[in-house]
Protein backbone atom coordinates (compact mmCIF):
# COMPACT_ATOMS: atom_id res chain seq x y z
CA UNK A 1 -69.61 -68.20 -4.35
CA UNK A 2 -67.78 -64.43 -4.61
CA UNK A 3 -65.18 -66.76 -6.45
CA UNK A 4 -67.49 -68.34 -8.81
CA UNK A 5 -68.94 -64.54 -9.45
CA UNK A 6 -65.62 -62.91 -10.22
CA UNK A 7 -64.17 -65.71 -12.54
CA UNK A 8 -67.88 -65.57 -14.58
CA UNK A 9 -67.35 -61.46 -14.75
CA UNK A 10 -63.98 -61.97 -16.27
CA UNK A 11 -65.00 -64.07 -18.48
CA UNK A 12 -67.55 -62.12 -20.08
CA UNK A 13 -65.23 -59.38 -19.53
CA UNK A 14 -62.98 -60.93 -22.18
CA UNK A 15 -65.40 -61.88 -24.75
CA UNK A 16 -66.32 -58.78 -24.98
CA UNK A 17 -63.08 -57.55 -25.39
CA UNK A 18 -62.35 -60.35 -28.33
CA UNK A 19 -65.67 -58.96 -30.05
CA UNK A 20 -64.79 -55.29 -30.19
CA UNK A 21 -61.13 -56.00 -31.49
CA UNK A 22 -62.62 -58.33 -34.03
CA UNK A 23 -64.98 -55.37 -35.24
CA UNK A 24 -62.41 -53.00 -35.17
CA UNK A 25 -60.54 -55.38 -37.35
CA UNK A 26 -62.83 -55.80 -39.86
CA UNK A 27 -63.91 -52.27 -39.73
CA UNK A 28 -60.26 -51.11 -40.48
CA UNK A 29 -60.15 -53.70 -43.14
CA UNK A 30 -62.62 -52.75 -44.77
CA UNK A 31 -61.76 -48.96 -44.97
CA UNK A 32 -59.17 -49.76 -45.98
CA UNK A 33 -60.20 -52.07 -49.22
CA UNK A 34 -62.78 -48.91 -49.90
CA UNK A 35 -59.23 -46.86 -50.05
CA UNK A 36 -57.34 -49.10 -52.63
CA UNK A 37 -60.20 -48.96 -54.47
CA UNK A 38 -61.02 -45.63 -54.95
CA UNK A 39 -57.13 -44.43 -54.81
CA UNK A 40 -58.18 -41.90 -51.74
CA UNK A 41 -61.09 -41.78 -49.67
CA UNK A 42 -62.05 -38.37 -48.86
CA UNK A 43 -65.30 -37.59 -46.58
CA UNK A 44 -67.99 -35.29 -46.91
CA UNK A 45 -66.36 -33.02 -44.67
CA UNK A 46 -63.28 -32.82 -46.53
CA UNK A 47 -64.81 -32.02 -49.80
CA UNK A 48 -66.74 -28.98 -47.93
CA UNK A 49 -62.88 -27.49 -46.94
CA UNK A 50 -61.09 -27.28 -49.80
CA UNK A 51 -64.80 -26.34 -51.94
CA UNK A 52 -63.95 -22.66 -53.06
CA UNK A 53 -67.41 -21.20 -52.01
CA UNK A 54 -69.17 -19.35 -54.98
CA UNK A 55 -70.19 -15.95 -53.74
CA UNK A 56 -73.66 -14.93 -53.82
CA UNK A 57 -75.29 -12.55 -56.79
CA UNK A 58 -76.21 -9.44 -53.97
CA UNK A 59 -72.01 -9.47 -53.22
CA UNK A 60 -71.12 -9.04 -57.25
CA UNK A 61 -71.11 -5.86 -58.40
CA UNK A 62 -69.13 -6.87 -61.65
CA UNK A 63 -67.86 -10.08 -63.10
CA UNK A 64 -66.27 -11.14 -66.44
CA UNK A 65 -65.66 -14.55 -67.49
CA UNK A 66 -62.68 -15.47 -69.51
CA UNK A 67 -61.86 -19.08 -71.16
CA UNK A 68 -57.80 -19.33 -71.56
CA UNK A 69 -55.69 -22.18 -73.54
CA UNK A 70 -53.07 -23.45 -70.76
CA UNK A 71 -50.07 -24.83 -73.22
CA UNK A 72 -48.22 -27.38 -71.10
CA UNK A 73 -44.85 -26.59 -72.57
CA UNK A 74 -44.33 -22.83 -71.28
CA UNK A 75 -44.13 -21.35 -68.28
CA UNK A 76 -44.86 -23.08 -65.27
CA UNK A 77 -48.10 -25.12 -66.64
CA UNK A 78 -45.40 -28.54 -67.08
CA UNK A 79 -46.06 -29.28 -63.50
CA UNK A 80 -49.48 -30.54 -64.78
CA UNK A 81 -48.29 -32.81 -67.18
CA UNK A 82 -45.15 -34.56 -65.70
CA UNK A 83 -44.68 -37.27 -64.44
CA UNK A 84 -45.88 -38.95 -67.43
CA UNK A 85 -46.83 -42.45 -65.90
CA UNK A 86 -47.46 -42.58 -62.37
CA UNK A 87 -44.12 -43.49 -60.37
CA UNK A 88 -42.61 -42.29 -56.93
CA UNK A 89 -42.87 -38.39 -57.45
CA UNK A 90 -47.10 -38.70 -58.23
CA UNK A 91 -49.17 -38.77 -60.99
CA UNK A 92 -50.24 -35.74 -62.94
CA UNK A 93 -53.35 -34.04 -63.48
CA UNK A 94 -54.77 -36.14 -66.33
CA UNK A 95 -54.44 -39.57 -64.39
CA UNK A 96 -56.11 -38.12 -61.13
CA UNK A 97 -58.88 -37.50 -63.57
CA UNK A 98 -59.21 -40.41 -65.27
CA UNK A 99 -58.69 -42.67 -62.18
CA UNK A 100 -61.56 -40.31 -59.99
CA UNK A 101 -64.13 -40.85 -63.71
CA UNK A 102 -63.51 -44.60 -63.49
CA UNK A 103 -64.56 -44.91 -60.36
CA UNK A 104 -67.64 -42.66 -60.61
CA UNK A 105 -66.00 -40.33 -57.82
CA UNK A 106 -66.66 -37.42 -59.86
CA UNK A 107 -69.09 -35.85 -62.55
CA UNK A 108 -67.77 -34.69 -66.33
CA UNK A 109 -69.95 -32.78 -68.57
CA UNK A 110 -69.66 -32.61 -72.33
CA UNK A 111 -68.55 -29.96 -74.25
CA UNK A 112 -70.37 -27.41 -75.83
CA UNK A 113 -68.17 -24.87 -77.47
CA UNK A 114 -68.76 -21.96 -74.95
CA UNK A 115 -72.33 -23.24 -73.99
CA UNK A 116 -71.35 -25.14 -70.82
CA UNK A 117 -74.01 -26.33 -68.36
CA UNK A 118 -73.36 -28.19 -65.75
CA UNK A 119 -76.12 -30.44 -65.25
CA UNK A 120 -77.47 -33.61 -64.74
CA UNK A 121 -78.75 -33.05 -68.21
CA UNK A 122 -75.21 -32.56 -69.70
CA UNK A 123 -73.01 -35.25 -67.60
CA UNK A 124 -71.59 -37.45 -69.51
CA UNK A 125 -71.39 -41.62 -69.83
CA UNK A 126 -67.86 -42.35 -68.98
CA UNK A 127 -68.02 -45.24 -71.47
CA UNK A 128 -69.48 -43.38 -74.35
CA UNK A 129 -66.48 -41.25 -73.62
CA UNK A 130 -63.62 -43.84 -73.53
CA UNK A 131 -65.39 -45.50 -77.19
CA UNK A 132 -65.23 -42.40 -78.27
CA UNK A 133 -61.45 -41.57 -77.48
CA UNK A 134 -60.53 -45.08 -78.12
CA UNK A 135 -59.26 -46.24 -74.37
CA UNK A 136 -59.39 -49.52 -73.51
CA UNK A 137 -61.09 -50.94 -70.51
CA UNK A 138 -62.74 -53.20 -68.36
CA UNK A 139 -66.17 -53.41 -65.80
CA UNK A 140 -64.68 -53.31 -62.67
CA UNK A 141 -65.70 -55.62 -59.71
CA UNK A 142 -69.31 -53.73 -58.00
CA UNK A 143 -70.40 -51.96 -60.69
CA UNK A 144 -73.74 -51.20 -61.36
CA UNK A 145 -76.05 -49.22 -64.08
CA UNK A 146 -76.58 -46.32 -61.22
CA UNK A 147 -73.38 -46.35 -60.61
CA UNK A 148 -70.70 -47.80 -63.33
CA UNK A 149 -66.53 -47.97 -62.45
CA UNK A 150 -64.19 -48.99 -64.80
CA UNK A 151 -60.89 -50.95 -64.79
CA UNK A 152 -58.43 -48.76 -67.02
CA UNK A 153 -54.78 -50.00 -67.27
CA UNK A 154 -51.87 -47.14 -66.89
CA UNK A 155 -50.40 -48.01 -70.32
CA UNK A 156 -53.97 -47.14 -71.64
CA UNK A 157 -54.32 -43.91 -70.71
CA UNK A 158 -53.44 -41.04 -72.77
CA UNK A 159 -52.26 -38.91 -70.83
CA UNK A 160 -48.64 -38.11 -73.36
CA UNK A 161 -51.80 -36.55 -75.72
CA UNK A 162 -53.14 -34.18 -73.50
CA UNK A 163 -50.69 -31.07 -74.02
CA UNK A 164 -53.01 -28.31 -73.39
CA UNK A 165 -56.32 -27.57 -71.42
CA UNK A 166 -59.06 -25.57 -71.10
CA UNK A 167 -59.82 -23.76 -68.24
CA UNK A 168 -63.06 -21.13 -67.23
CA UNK A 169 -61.91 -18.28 -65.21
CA UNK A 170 -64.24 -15.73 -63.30
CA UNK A 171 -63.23 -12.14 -62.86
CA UNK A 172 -65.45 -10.78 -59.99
CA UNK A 173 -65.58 -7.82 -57.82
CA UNK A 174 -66.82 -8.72 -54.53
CA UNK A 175 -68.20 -6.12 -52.03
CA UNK A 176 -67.46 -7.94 -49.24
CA UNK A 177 -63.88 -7.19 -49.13
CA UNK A 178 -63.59 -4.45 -51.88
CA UNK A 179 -61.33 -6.91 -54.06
CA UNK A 180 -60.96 -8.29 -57.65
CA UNK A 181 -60.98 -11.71 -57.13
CA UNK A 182 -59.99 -14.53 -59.95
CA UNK A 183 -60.82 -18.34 -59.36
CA UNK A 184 -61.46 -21.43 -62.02
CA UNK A 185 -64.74 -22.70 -62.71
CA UNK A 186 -63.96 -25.90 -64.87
CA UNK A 187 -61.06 -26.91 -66.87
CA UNK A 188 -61.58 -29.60 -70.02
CA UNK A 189 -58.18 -31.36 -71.02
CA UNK A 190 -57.54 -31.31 -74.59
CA UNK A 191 -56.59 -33.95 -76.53
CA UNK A 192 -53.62 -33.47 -79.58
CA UNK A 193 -54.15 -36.05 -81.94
CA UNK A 194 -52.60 -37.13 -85.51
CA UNK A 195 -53.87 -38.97 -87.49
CA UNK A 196 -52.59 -42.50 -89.76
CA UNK A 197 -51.07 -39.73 -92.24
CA UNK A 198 -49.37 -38.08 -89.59
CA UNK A 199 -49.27 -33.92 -89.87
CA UNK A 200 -50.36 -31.44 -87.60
CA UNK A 201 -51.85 -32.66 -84.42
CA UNK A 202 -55.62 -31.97 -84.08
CA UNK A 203 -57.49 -30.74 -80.90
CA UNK A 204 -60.12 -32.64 -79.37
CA UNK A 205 -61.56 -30.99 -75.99
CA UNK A 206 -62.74 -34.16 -74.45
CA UNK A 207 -65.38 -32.83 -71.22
CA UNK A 208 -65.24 -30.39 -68.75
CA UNK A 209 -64.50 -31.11 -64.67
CA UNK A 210 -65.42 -28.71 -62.34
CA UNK A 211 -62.53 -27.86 -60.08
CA UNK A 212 -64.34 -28.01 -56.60
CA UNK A 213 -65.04 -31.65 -57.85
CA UNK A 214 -61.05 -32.09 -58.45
CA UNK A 215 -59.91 -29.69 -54.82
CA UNK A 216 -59.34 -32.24 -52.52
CA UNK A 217 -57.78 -34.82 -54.44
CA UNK A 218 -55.28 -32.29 -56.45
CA UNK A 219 -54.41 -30.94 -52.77
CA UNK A 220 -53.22 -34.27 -52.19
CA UNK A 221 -50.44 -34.33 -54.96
CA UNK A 222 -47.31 -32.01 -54.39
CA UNK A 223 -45.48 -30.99 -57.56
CA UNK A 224 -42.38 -28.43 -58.32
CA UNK A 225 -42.92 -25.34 -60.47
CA UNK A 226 -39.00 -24.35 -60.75
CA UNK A 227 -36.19 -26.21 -62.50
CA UNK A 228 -33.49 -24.89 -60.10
CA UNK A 229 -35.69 -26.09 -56.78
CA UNK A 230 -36.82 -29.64 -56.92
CA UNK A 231 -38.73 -29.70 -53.67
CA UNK A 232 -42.36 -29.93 -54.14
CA UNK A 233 -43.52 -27.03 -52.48
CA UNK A 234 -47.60 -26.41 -53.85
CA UNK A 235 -49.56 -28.90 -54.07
CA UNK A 236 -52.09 -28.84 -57.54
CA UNK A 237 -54.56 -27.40 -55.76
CA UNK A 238 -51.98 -24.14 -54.54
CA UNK A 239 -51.67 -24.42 -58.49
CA UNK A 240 -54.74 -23.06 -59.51
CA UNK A 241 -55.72 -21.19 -56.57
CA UNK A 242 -52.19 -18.93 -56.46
CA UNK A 243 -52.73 -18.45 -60.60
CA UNK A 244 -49.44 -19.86 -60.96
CA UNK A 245 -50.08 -21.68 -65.01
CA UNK A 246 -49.59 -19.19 -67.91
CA UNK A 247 -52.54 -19.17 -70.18
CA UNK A 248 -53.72 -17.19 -73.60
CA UNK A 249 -57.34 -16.12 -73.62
CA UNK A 250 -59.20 -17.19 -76.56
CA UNK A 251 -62.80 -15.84 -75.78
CA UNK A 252 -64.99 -14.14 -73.17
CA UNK A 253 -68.06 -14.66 -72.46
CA UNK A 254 -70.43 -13.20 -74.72
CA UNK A 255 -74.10 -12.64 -76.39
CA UNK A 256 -72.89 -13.95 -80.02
CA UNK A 257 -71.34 -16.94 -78.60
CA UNK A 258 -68.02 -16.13 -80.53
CA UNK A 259 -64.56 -16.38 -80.05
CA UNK A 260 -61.80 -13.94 -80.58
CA UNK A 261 -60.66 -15.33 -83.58
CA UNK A 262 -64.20 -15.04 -84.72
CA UNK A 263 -64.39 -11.78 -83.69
CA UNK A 264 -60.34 -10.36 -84.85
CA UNK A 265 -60.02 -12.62 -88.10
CA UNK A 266 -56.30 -10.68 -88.36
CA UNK A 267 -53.76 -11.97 -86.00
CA UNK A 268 -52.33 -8.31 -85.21
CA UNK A 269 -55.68 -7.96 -84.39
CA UNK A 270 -56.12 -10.69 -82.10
CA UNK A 271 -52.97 -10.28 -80.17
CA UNK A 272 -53.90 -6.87 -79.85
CA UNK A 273 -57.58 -7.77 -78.35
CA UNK A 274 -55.62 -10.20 -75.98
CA UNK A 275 -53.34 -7.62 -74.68
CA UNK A 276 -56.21 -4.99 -74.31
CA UNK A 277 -58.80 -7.39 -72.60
CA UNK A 278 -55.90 -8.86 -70.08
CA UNK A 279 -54.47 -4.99 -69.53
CA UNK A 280 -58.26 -4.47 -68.34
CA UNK A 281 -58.12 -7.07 -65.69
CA UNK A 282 -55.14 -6.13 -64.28
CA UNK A 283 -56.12 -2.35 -63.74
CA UNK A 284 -59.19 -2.36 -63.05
CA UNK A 285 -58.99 -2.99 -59.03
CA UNK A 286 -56.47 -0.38 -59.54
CA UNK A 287 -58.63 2.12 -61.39
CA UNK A 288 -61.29 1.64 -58.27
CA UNK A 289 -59.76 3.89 -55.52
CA UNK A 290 -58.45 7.20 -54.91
CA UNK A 291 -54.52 7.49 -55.47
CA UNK A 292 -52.72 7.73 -52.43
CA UNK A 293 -49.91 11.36 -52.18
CA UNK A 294 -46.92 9.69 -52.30
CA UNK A 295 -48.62 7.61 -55.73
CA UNK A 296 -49.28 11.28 -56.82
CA UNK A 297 -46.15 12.36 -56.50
CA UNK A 298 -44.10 9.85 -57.48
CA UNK A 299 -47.02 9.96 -60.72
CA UNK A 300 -45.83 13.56 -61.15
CA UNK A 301 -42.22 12.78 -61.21
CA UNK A 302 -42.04 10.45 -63.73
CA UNK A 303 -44.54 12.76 -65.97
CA UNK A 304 -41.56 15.22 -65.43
CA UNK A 305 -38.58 13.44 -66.23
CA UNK A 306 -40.19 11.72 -69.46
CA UNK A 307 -40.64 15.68 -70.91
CA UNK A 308 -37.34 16.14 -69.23
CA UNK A 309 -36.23 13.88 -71.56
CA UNK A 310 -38.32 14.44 -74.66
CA UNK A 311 -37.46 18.23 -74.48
CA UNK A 312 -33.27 17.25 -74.13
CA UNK A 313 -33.84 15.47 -77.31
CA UNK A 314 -35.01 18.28 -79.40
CA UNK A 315 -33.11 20.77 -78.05
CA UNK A 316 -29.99 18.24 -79.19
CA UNK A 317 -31.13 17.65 -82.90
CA UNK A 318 -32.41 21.70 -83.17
CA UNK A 319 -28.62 22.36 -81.85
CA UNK A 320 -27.27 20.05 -84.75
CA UNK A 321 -29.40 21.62 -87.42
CA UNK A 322 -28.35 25.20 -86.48
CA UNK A 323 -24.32 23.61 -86.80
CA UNK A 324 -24.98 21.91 -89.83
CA UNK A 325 -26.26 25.35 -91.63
CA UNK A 326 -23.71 27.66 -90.05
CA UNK A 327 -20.94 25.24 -91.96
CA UNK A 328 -22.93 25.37 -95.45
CA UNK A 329 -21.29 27.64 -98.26
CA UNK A 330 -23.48 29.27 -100.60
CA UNK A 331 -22.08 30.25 -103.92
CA UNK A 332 -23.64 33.65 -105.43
CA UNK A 333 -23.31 33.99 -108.95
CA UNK A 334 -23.06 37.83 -109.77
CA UNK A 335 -23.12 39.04 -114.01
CA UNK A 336 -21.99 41.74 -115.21
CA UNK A 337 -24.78 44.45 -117.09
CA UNK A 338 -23.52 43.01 -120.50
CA UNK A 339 -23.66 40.18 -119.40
CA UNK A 340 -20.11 38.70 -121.16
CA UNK A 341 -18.38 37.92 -117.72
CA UNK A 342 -19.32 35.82 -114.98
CA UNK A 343 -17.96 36.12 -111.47
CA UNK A 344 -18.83 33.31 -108.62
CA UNK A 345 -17.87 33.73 -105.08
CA UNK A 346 -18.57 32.23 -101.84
CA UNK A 347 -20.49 33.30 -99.01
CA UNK A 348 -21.13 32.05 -95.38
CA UNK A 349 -24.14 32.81 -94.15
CA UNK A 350 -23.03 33.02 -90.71
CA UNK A 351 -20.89 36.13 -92.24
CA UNK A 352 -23.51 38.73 -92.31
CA UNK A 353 -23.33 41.63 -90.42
CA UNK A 354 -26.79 42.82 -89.06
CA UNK A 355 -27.34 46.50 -90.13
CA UNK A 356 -29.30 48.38 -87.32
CA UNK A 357 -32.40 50.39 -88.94
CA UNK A 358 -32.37 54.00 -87.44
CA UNK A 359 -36.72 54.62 -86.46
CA UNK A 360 -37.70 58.14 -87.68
CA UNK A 361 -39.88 59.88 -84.90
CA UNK A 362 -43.05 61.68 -86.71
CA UNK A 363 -43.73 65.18 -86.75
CA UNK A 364 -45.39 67.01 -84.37
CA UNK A 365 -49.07 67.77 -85.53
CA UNK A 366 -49.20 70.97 -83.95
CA UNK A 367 -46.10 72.20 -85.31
CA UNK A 368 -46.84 71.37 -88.56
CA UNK A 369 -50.44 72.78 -89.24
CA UNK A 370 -49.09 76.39 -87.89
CA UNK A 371 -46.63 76.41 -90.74
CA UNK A 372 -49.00 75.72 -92.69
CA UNK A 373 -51.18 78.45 -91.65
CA UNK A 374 -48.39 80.89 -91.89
CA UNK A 375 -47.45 79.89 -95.48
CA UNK A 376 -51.05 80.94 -96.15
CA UNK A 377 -51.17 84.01 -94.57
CA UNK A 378 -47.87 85.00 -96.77
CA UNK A 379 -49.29 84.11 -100.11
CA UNK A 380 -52.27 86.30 -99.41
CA UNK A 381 -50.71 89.29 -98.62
CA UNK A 382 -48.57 89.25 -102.00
C-alpha cells in the first residue's frame, strides 16, 4: 500500500513538473516573438529610469528656451546619421525612429513652426505621414484602428535625406542645486529634398519626438564621436544628455512667434544675435555668485598686464615720432632788405640752444613811495 502511495506521488510529481516547463516554454516564446516584433521590449519600469524628470514650476527661478539646427556634417553630430542602413555597428537615429512609429511604440506630433503642443490633439497619423513623405509600406500582421503598425522595408526609408534636425532645448535655473541646467525637450528630423529639376535641396521638418519617448531605446545603441578612437564609448542617449552635437540657434522662444532671421534680416546681424544670445547662456551661472580671491586676483592681473601692454605700445610709437622729427631738416629762407638776393640754409631743429630768461624781482613798495615823497618835498622848497 506505502508502495502504491509513493509511485502515485511521483507521478503527479512529474506531471506537474512537465506542465510548468511547458508554460515556461511558451511563456519564453512568446516574449520573445513580442521582442522581434517590436525590435526591443522595454518595460514600464525601464522607461521611468532613463525619463529625464521635468522639474517642477516652484524650483525655476528662470528658464529660456532655445530651438537649434543640428547639421549632421560638422562637429560631432555624424554619429547620428551613420551607419546609413542598419548593419553590424547599429542603426542610426532616424531608423530607431521610424522602426519605434511603425510599431506604434511611440507618439509624434506635427509641426507647427514654433507653436509645438504636445497633445493628443496634435499627434499625428503615422500613415498620413508616410503619404505625405512618399514611403512605402505595408499593414503589418495585428494591427488595429486603436492601434495601427506598419511594415516598412530598410531600402524604403529615407534616412540618406535627413541631414539636419531640430531640436528644443531648455535653459533653466533650478534652486534645488543652485545650477544652470540644459536638457532637450523634442527634436523633429528634417528632411533635404530636391526636386525632378534638381537644385538646392529643400527642408521639410517632418514631426517632432519627444526625447523621454526616444531615452531608453537610444541608450541601447552605442556610437563613436572621434575619428581617431573607434570604440563606441556613449551610447545616443550619453549624446544628448552630455551636449556633445554642435548646433546653431535659429530662434528663442518668444511673444511674436518669430525667428531670428525674422527678427535680424542682415546676416552680420544675425550672427551677431547668435553669438550674443549663446555668450548669455554660458555666463550667466557664472554671473550668479560672488568671485572667489584668487578669481580676483588673478582678474586683477590680467587687467594689469593688458595696460602693461597697451601703455608699451604708445610709449614705442611716441619714441618713433620724437626720432623721426629730430632727423627732419628745415630749410629757412632768409632775403635780404632789397630784396635782390636770396640766401637758403638748413637748420635742425634739434640744434637750438635754449636761452635761460633772467626773472626781474619787483620793487619794494615801501622803498619806492618814500622817494617819492622826498622828490616832493624838494620841488616845494625851490
Amino acid at each position: 500500500m506505502k508502495q502504491l502511495q509513493l509511485f502515485v506521488a511521483l507521478l503527479l510529481l512529474a506531471l506537474t513538473t512537465s506542465v510548468a516547463q511547458a508554460q515556461v516554454t511558451k511563456r519564453s516564446a512568446d516574449d520573445r516573438n513580442k521582442k522581434n516584433d517590436s525590435g526591443v521590449n522595454i518595460t514600464d519600469r525601464q522607461q521611468s529610469f532613463f525619463e529625464v524628470k521635468e522639474p517642477s514650476d516652484a524650483d525655476l527661478q528662470w528658464m529660456k528656451v532655445i530651438y537649434r539646427s543640428l547639421d549632421l556634417t560638422k562637429g560631432k553630430n555624424p554619429a547620428l546619421y551613420y551607419p546609413e542602413e542598419p548593419n553590424e555597428d547599429g542603426q542610426s537615429l532616424f531608423f530607431i525612429i521610424m522602426r519605434l512609429l511603425a510599431n506604434d511604440q511611440i507618439a509624434a506630433y506635427e509641426y507647427l513652426d514654433g507653436r509645438e503642443m504636445f497633445t493628443d490633439e496634435y499627434r499625428i497619423k503615422v500613415s498620413e505621414m508616410l503619404d505625405r513623405f512618399h514611403i512605402l509600406y505595408t499593414e503589418a500582421r495585428g494591427s488595429n484602428e486603436k492601434h495601427p503598425k506598419y511594415d516598412i522595408e530598410d531600402a524604403d526609408i529615407p534616412s540618406n535625406e535627413i541631414l539636419s534636425y531640430y531640436i528644443i532645448e531648455r535653459w533653466e535655473f533650478d534652486t534645488r542645486n543652485n545650477e544652470m541646467n540644459c536638457r532637450v525637450d523634442a527634436i523633429c528630423p528634417v528632411m533635404h529634398r530636391t526636386d525632378e529639376f534638381g537644385g538646392e535641396a529643400i527642408k521639410y521638418p517632418m514631426f517632432w519626438v519627444k526625447l523621454n519617448d526616444l531615452r531608453p531605446y537610444m541608450a541601447q545603441q552605442y556610437v563613436f564621436t572621434d575619428d581617431d578612437n573607434n570604440l563606441p564609448r556613449y551610447s545616443l542617449d550619453d549624446f544628448f544628455k552630455l551636449n556633445l552635437y554642435t548646433g546653431d540657434i535659429y530662434k528663442t522662444k518668444n511673444l511674436r512667434n518669430l525667428s531670428l532671421m525674422q527678427q535680424y534680416p542682415e546676416e552680420e546681424a544675425y550672427k551677431h544675435a547668435q553669438d550674443s544670445i549663446e555668450q548669455r547662456l554660458q555666463r550667466f551661472n557664472k554671473n550668479l555668485w560672488v568671485p572667489s580671491r584668487e578669481e580676483i586676483i588673478a582678474c586683477a592681473e590680467e587687467k594689469a598686464r593688458l595696460e602693461a601692454e597697451q601703455n608699451g605700445e604708445a610709449t614705442d610709437d611716441e619714441s618713433v615720432d620724437s626720432d623721426d622729427s629730430s632727423d627732419d631738416d628745415t630749410k629757412v629762407v632768409r632775403t635780404t632788405k632789397r630784396g635782390s638776393k636770396k640766401q637758403s640754409t638748413t637748420k635742425k631743429k634739434s640744434s637750438k640752444k635754449k636761452t635761460k630768461v633772467k626773472s626781474r624781482k619787483p620793487k619794494s613798495s615801501s622803498s619806492s613811495s618814500s622817494n617819492s615823497a622826498v622828490r616832493s618835498v624838494r620841488n616845494r622848497k625851490r
